[in-house]
PDB file of N, CA and C in Angstrom:
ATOM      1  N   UNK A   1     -86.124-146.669  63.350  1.00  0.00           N
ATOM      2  CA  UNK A   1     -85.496-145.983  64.451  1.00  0.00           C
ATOM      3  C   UNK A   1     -84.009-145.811  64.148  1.00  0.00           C
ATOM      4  N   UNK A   2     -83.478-144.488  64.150  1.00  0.00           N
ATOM      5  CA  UNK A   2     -81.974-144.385  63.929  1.00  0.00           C
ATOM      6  C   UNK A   2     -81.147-145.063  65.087  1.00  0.00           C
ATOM      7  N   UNK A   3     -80.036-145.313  64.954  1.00  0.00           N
ATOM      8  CA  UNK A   3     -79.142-145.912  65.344  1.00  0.00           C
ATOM      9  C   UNK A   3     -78.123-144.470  65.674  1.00  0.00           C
ATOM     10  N   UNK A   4     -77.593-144.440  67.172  1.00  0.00           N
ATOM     11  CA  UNK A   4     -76.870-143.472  67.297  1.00  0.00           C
ATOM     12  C   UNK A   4     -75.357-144.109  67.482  1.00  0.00           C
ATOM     13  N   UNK A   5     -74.489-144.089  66.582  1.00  0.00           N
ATOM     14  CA  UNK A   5     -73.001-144.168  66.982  1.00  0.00           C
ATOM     15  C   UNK A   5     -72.020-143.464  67.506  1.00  0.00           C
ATOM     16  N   UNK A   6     -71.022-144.019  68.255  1.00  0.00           N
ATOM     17  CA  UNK A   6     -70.062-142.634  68.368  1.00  0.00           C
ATOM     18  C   UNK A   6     -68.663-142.945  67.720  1.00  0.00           C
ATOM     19  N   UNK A   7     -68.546-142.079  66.912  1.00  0.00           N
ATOM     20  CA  UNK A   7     -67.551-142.317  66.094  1.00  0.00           C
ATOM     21  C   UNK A   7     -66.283-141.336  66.298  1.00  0.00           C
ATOM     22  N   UNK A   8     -64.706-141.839  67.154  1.00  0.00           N
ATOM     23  CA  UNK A   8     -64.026-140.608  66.608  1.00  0.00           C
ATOM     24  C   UNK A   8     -64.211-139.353  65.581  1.00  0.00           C
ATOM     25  N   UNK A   9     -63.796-137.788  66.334  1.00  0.00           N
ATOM     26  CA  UNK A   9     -64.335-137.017  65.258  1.00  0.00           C
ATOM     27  C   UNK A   9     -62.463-136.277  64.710  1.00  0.00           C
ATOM     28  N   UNK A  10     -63.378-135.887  63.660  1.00  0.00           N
ATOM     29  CA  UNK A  10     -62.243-135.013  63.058  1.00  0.00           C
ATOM     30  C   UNK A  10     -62.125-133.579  63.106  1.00  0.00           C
ATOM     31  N   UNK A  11     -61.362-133.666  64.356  1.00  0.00           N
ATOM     32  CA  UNK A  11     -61.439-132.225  64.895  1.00  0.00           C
ATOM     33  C   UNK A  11     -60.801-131.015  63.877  1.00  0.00           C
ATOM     34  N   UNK A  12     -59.815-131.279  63.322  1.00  0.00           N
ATOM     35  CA  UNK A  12     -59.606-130.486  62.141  1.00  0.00           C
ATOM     36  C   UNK A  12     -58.564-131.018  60.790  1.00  0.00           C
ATOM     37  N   UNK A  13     -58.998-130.293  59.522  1.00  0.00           N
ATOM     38  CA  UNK A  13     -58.484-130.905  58.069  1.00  0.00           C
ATOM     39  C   UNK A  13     -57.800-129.563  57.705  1.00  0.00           C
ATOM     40  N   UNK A  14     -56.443-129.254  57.471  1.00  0.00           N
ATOM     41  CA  UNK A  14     -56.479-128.420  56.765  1.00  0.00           C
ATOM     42  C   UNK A  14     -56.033-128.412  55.428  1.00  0.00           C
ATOM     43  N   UNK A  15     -56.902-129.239  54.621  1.00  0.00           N
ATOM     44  CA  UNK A  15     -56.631-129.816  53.489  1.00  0.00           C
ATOM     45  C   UNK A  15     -57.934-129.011  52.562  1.00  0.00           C
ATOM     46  N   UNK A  16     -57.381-127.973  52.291  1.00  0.00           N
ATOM     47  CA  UNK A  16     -58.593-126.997  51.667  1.00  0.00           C
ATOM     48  C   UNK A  16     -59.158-127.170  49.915  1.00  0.00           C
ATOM     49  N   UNK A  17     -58.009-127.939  49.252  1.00  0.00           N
ATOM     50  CA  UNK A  17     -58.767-128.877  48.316  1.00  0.00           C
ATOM     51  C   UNK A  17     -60.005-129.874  47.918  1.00  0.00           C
ATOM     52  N   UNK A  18     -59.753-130.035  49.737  1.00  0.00           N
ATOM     53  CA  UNK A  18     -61.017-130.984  49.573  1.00  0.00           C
ATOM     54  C   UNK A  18     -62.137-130.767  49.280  1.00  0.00           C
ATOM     55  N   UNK A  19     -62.796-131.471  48.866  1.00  0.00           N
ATOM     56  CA  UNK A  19     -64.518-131.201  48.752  1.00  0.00           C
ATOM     57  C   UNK A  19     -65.571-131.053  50.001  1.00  0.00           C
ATOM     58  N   UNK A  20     -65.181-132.176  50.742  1.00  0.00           N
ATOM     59  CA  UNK A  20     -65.810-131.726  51.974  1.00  0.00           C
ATOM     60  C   UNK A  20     -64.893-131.300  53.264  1.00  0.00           C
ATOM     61  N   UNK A  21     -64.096-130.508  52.584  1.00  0.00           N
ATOM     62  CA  UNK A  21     -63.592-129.304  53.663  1.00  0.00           C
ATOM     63  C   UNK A  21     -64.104-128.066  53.671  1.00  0.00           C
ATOM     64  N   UNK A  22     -64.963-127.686  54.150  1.00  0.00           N
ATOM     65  CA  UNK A  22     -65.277-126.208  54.670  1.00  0.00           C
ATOM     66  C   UNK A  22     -66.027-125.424  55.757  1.00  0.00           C
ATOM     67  N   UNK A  23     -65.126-124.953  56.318  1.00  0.00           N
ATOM     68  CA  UNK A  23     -65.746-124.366  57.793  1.00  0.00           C
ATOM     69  C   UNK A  23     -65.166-125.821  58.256  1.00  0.00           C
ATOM     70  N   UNK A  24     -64.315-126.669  58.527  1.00  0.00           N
ATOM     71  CA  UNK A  24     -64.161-128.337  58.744  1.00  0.00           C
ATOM     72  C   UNK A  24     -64.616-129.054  57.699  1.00  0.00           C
ATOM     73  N   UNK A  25     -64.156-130.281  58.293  1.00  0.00           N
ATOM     74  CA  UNK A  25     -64.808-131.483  57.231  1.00  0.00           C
ATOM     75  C   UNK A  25     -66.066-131.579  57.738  1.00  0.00           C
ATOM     76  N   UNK A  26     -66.769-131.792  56.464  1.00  0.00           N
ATOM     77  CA  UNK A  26     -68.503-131.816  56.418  1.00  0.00           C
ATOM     78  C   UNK A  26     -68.867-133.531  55.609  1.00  0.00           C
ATOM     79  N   UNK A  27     -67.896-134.474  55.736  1.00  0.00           N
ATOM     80  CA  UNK A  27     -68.405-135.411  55.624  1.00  0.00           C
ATOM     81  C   UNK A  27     -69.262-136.370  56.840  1.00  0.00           C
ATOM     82  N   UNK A  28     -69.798-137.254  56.260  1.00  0.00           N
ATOM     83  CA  UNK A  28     -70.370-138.025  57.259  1.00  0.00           C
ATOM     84  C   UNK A  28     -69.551-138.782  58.273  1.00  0.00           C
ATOM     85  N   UNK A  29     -68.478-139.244  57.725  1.00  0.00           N
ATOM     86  CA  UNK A  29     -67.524-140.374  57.712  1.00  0.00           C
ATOM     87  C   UNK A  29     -66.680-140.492  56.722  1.00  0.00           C
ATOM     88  N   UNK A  30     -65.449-140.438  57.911  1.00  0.00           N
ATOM     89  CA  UNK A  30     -64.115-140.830  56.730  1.00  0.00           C
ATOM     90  C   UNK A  30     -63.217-142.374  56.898  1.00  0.00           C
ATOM     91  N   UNK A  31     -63.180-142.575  55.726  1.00  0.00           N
ATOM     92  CA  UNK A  31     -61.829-143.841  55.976  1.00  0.00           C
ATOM     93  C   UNK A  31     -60.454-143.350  55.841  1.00  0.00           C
ATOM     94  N   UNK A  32     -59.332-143.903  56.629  1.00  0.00           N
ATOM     95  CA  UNK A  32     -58.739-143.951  56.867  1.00  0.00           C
ATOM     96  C   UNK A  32     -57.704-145.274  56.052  1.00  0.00           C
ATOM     97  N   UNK A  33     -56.725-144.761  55.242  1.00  0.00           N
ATOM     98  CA  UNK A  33     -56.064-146.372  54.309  1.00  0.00           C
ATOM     99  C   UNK A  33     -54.653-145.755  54.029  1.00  0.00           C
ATOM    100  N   UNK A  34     -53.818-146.976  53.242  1.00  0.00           N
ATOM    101  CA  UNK A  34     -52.963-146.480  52.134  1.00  0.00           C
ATOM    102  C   UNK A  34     -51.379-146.743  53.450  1.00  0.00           C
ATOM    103  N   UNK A  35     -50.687-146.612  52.804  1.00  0.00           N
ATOM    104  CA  UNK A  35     -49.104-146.785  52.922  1.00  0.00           C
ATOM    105  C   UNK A  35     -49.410-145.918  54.308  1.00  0.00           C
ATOM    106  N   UNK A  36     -49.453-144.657  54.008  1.00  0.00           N
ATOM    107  CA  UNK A  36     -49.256-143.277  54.691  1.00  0.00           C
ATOM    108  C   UNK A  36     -50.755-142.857  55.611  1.00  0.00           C
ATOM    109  N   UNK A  37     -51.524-143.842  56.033  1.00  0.00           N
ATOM    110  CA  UNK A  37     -52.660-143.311  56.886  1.00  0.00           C
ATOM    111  C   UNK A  37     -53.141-142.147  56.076  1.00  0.00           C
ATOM    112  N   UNK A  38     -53.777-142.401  54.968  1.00  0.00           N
ATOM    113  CA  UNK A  38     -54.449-141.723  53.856  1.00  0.00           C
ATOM    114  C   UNK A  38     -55.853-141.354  54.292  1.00  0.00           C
ATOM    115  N   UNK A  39     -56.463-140.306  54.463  1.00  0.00           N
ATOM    116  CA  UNK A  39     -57.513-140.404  54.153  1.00  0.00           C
ATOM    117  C   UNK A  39     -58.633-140.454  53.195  1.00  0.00           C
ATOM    118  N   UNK A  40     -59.067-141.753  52.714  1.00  0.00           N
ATOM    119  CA  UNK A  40     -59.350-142.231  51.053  1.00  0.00           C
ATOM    120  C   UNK A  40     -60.608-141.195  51.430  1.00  0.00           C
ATOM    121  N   UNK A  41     -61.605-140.018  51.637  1.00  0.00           N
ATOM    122  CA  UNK A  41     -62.446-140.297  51.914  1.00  0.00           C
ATOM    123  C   UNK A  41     -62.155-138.376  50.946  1.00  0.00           C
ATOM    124  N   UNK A  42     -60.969-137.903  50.819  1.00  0.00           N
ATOM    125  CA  UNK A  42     -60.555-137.243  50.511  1.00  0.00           C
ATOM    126  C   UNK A  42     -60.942-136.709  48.471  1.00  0.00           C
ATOM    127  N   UNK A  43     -61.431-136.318  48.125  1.00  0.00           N
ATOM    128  CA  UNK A  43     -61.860-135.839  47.061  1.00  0.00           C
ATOM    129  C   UNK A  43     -61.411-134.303  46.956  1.00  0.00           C
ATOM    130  N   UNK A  44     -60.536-134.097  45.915  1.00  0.00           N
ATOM    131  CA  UNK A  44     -59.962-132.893  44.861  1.00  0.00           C
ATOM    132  C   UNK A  44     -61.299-132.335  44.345  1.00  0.00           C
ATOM    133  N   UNK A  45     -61.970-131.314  44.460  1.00  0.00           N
ATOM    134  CA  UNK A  45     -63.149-130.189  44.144  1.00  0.00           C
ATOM    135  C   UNK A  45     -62.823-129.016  44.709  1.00  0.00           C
ATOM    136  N   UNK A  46     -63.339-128.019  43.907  1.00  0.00           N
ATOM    137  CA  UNK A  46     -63.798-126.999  43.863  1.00  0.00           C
ATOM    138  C   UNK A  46     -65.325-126.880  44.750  1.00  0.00           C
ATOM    139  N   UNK A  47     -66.013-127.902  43.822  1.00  0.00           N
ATOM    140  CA  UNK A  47     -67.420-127.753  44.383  1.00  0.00           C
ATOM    141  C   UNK A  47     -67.523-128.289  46.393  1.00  0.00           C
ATOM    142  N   UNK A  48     -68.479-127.852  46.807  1.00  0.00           N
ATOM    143  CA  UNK A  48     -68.174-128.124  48.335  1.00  0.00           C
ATOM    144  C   UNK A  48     -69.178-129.016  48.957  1.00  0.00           C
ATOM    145  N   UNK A  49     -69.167-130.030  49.152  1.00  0.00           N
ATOM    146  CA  UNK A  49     -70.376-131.116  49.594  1.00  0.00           C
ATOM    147  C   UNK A  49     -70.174-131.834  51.126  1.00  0.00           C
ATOM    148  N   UNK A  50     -71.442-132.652  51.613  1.00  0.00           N
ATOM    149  CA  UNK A  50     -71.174-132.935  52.661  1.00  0.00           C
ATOM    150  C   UNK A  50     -72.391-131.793  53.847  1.00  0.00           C
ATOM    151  N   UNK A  51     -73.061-132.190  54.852  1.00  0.00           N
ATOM    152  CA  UNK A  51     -73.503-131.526  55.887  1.00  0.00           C
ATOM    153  C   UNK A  51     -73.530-131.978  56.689  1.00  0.00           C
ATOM    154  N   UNK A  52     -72.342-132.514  57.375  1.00  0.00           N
ATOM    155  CA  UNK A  52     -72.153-132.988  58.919  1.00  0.00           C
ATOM    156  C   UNK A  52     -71.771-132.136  59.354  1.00  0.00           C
ATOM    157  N   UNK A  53     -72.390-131.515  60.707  1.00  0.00           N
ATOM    158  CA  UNK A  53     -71.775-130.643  61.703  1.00  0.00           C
ATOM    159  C   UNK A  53     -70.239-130.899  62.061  1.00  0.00           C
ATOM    160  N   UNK A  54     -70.081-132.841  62.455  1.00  0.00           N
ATOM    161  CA  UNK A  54     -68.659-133.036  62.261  1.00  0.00           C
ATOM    162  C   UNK A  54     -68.300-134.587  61.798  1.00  0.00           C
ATOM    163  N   UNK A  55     -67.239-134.567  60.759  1.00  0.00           N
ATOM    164  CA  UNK A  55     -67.173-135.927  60.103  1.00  0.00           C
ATOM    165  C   UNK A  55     -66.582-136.752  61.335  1.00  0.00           C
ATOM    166  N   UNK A  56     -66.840-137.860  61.419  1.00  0.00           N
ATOM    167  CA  UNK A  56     -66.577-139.188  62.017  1.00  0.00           C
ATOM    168  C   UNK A  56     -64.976-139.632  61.638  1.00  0.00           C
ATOM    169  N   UNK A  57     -64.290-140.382  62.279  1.00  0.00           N
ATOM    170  CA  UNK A  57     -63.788-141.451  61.734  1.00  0.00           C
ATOM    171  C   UNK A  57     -64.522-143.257  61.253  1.00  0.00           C
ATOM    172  N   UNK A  58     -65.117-143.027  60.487  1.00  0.00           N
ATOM    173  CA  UNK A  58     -65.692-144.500  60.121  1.00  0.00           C
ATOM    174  C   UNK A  58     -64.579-145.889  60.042  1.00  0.00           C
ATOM    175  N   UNK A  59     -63.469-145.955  59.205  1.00  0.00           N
ATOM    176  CA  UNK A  59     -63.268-147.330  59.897  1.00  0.00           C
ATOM    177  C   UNK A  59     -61.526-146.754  59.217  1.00  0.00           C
ATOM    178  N   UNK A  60     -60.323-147.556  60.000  1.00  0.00           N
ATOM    179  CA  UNK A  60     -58.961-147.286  59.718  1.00  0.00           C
ATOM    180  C   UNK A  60     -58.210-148.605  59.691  1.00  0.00           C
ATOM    181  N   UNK A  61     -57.917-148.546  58.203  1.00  0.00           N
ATOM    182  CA  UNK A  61     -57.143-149.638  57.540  1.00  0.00           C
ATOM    183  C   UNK A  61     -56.084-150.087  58.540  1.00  0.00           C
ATOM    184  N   UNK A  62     -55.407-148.599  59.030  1.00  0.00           N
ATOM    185  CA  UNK A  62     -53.869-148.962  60.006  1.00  0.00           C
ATOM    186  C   UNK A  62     -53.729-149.491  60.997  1.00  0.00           C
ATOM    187  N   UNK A  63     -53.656-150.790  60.728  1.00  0.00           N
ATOM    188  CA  UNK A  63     -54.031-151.590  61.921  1.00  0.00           C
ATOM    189  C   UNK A  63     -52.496-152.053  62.693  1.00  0.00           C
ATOM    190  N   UNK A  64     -51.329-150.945  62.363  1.00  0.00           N
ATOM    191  CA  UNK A  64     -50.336-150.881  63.071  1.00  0.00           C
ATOM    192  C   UNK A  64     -50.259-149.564  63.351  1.00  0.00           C
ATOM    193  N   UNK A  65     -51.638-148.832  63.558  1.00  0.00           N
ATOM    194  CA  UNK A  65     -51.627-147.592  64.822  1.00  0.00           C
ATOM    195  C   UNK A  65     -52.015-148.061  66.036  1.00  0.00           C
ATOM    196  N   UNK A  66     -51.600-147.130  66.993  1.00  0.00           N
ATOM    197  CA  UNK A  66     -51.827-147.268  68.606  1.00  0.00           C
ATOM    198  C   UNK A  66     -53.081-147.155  68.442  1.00  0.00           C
ATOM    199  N   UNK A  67     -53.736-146.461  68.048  1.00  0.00           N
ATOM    200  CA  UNK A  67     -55.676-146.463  68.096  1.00  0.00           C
ATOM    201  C   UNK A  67     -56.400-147.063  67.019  1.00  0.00           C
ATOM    202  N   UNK A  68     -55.484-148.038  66.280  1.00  0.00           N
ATOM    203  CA  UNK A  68     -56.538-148.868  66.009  1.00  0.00           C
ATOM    204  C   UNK A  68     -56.546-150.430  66.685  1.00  0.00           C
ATOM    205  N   UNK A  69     -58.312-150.428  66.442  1.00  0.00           N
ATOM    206  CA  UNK A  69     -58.648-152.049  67.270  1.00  0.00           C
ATOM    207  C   UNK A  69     -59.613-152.663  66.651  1.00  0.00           C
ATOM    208  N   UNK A  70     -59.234-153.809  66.194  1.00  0.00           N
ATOM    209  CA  UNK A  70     -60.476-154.184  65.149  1.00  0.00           C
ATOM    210  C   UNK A  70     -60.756-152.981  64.305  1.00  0.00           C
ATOM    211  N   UNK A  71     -59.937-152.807  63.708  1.00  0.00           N
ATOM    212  CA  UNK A  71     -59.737-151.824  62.280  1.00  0.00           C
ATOM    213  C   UNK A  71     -61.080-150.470  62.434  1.00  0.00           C
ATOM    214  N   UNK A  72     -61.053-150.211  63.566  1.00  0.00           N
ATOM    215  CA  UNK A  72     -62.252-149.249  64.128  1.00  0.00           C
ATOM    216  C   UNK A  72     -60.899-148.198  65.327  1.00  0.00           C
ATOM    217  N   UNK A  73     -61.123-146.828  64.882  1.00  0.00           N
ATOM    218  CA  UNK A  73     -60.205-145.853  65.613  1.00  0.00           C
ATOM    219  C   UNK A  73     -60.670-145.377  66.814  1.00  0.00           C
ATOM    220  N   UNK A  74     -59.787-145.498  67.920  1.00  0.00           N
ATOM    221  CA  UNK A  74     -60.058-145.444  69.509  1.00  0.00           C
ATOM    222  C   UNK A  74     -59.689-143.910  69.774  1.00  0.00           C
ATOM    223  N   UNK A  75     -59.228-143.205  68.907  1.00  0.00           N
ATOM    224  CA  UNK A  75     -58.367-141.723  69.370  1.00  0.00           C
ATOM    225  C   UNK A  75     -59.794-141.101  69.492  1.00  0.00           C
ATOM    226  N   UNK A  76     -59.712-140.046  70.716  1.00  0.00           N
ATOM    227  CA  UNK A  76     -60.586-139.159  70.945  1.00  0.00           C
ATOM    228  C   UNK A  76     -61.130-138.597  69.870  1.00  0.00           C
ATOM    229  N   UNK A  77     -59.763-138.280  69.291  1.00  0.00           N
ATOM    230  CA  UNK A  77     -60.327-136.947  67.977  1.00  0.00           C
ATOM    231  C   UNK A  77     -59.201-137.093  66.809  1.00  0.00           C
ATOM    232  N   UNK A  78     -59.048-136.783  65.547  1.00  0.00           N
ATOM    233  CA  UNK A  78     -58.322-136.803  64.894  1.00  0.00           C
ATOM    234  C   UNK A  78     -58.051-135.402  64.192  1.00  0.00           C
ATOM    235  N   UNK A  79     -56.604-135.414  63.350  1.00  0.00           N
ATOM    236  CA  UNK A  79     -56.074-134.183  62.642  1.00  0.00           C
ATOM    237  C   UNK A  79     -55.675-134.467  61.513  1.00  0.00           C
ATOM    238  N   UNK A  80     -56.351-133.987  59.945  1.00  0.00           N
ATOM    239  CA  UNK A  80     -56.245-134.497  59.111  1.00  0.00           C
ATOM    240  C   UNK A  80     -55.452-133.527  58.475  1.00  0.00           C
ATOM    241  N   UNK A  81     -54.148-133.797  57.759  1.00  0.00           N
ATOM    242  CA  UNK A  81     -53.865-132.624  56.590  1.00  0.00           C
ATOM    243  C   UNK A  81     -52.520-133.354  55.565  1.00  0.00           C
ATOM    244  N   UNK A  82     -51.373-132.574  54.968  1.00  0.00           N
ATOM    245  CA  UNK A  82     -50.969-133.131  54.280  1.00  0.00           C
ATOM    246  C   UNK A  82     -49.392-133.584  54.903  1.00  0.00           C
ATOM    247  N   UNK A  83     -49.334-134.696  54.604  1.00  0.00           N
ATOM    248  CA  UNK A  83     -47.539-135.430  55.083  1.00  0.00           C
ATOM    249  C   UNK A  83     -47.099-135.876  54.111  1.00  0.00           C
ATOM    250  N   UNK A  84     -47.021-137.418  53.797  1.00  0.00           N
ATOM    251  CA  UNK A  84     -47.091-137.821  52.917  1.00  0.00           C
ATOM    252  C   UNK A  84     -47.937-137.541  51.270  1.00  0.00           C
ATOM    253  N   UNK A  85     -49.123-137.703  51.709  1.00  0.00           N
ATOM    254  CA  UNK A  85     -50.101-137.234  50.663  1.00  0.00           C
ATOM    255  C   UNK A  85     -50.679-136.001  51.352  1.00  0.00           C
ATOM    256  N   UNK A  86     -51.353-135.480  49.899  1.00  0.00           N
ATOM    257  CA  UNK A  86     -52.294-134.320  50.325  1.00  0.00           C
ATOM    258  C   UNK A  86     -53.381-134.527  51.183  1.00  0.00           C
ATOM    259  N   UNK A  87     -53.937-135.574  51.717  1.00  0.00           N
ATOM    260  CA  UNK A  87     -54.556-135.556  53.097  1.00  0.00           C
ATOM    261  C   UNK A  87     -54.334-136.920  54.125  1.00  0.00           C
ATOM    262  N   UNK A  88     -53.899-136.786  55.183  1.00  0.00           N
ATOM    263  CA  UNK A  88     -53.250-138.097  55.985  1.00  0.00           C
ATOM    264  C   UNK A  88     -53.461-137.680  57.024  1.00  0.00           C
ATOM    265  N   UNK A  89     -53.846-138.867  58.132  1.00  0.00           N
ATOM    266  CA  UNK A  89     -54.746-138.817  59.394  1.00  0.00           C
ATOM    267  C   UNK A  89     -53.027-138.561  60.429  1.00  0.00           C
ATOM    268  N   UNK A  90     -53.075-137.089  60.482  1.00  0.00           N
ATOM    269  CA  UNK A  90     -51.603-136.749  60.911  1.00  0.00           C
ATOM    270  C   UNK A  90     -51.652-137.213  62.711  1.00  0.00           C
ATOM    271  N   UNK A  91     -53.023-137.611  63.056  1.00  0.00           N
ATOM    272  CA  UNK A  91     -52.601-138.102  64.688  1.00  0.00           C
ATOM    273  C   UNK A  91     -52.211-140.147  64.204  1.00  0.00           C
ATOM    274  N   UNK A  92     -51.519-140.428  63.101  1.00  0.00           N
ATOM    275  CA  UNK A  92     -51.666-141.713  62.951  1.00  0.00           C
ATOM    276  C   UNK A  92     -50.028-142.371  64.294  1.00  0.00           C
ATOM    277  N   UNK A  93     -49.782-143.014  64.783  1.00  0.00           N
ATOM    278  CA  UNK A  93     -48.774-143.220  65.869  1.00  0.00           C
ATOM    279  C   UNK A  93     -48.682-144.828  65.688  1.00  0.00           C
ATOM    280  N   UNK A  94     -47.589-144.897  65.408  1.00  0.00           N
ATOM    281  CA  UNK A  94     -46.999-146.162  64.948  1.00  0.00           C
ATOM    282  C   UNK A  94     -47.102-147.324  66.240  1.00  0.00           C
ATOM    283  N   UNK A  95     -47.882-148.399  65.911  1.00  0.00           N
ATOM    284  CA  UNK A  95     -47.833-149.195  67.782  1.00  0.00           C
ATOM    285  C   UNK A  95     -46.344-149.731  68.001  1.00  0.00           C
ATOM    286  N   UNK A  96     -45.630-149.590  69.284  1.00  0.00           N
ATOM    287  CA  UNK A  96     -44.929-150.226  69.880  1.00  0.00           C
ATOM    288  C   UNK A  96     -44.275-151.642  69.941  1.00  0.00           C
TER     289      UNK A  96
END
């Protein structure tokens, strides 16, 4: 029996390098890491992979963002593109 989760989604990437960017991100699930709220989940291709209607946030290293809790992301939705690196979870908000 599947297991239904609800996982923050990634409402939009505009990180068109990616592999599973097209038409949106078409991964299953992304992580979230790195200095700069990286998204490691991020792969340099040409080729285009992935068939999620919409990728997840699966789990976020930044555990000095406002939405993270128990290293699991509370934000409604996320916006992925380039700041620091060529793809970084740009709703990342430094906690208080």
């Amino acid at each position: 029996m599947a297991t239904m989760i609800s996982l923050p989604i990634v409402s939009s990437c505009s990180v068109e390098t990616c592999g599973f960017n097209h038409d949106g991100c078409r991964a299953g699930a992304i992580n979230v890491s790195g200095d700069h709220a990286h998204c490691s989940t991020f792969v340099a291709s040409e080729d285009k992979g992935g068939h999620a209607d919409h990728a997840g946030v699966g789990a976020c290293m930044r555990t000095d963002c406002t939405y993270n809790e128990d290293m699991a992301c509370t934000a409604e939705a996320i916006e992925v593109g380039a700041s620091f690196d060529t793809a970084d979870c740009l709703t990342f908000e430094a906690r208080a």
